[in-house]
C-alpha atoms as a PDB file:
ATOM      1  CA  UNK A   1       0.000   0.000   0.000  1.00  0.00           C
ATOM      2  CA  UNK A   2       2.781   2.373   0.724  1.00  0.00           C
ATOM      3  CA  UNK A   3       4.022   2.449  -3.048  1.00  0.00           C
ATOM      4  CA  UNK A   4       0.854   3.312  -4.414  1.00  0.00           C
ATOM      5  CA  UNK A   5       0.322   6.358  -1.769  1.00  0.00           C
ATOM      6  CA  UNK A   6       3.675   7.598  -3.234  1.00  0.00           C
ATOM      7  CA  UNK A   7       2.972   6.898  -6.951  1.00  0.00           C
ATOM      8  CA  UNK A   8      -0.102   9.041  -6.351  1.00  0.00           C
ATOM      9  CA  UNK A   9       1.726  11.580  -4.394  1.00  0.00           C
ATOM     10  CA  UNK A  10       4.498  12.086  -7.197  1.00  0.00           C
ATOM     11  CA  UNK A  11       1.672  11.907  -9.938  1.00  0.00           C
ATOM     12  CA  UNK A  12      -0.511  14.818  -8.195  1.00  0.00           C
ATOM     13  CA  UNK A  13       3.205  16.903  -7.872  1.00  0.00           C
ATOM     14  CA  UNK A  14       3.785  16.089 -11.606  1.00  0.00           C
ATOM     15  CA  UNK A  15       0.275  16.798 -12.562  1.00  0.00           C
ATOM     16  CA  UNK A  16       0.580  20.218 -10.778  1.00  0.00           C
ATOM     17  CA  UNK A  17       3.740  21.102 -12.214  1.00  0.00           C
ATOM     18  CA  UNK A  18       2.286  20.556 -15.705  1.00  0.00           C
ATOM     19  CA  UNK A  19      -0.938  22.249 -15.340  1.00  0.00           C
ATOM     20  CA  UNK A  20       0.702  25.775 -13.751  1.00  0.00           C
ATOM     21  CA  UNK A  21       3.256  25.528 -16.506  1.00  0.00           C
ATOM     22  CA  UNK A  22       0.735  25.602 -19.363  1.00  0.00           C
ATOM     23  CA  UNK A  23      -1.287  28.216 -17.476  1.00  0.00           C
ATOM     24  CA  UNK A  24      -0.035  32.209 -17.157  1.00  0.00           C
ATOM     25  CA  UNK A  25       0.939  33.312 -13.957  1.00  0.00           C
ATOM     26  CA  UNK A  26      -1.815  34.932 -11.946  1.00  0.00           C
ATOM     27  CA  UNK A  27      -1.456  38.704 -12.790  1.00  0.00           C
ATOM     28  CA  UNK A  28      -0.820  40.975 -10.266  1.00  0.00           C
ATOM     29  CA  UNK A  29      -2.728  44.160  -8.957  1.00  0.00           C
ATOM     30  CA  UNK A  30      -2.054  46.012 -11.987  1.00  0.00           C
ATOM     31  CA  UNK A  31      -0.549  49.432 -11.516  1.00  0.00           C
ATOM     32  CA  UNK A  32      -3.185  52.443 -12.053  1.00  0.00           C
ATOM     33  CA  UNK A  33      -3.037  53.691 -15.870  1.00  0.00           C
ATOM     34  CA  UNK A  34      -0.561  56.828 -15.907  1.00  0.00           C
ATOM     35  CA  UNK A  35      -2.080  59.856 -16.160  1.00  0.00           C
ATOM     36  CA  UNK A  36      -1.851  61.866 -19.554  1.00  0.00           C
ATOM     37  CA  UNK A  37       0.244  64.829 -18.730  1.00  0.00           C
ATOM     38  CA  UNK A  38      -1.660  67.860 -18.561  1.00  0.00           C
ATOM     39  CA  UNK A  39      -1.187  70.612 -21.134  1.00  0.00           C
ATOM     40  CA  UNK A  40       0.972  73.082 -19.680  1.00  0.00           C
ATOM     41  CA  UNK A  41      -1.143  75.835 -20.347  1.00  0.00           C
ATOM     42  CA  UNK A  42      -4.417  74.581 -21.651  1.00  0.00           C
ATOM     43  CA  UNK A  43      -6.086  78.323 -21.607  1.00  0.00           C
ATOM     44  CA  UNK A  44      -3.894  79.497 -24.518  1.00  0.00           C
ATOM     45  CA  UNK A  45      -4.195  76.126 -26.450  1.00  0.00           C
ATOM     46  CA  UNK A  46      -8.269  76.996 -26.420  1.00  0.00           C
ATOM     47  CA  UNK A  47      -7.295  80.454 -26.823  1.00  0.00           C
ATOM     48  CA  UNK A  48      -5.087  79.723 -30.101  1.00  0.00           C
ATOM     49  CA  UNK A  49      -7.624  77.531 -31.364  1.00  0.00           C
ATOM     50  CA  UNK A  50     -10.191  79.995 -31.401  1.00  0.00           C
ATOM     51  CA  UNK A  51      -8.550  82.643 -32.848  1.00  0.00           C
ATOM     52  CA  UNK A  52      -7.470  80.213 -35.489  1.00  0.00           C
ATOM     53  CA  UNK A  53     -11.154  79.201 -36.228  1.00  0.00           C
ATOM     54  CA  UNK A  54     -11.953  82.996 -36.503  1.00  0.00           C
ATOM     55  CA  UNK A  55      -9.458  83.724 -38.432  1.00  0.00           C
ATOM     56  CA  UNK A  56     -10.520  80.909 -41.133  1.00  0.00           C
ATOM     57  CA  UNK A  57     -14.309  82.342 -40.499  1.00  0.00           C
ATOM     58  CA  UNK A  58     -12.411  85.680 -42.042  1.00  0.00           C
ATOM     59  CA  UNK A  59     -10.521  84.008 -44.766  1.00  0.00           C
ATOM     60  CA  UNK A  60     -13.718  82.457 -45.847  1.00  0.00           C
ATOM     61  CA  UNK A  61     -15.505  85.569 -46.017  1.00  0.00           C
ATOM     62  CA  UNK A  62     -17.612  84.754 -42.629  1.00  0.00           C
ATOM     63  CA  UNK A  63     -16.203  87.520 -40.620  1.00  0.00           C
ATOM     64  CA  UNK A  64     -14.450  90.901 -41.745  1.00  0.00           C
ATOM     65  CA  UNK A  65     -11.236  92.053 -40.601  1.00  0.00           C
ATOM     66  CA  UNK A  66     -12.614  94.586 -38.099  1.00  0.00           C
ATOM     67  CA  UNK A  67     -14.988  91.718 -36.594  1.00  0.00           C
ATOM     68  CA  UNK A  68     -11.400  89.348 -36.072  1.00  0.00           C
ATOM     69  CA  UNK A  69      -9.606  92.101 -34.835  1.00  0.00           C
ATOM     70  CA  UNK A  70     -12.717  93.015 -32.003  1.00  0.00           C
ATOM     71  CA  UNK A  71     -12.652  89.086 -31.362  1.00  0.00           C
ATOM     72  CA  UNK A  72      -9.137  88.208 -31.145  1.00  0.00           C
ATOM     73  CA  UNK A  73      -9.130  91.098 -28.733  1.00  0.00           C
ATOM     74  CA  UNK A  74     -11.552  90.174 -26.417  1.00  0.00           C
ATOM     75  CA  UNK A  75     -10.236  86.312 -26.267  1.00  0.00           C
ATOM     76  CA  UNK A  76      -6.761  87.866 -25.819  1.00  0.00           C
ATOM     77  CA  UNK A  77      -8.225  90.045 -22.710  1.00  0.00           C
ATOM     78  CA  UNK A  78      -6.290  93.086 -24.544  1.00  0.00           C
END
């Protein structure tokens, strides 16, 4: 009786071994996604783009130069 105890045992160890070598290791806690780095001044991005969509409203006719000029002014704070 004592063999077949240890032919089981050494089966079970072998049949462990196998079946966490053909499975991935269990994932750790995953580190929190890295935060996208913030503009560093996100004010005058908006502030650019704007002026930039007026001044394509102007080039397209849309707006005259007067009506840029008052606009880009104001989003400028001049």
């Amino acid at each position: 009786m004592m063999p077949a105890r240890r032919v089981a045992r050494r089966t079970s160890r072998r049949t462990s071994r196998r079946m966490s070598a053909s499975q991935p290791p269990p994932e750790q806690a995953a580190p929190p996604p890295a935060a996208a780095p913030a503009p560093a001044a996100p004010a005058q991005q908006d502030d650019m783009a704007q002026i930039e969509q007026l001044a394509e409203m102007r080039d397209r006719g849309l707006l005259t130069d007067e009506e840029f000029q008052a606009k880009k002014k104001q989003i400028l704070g001049i």
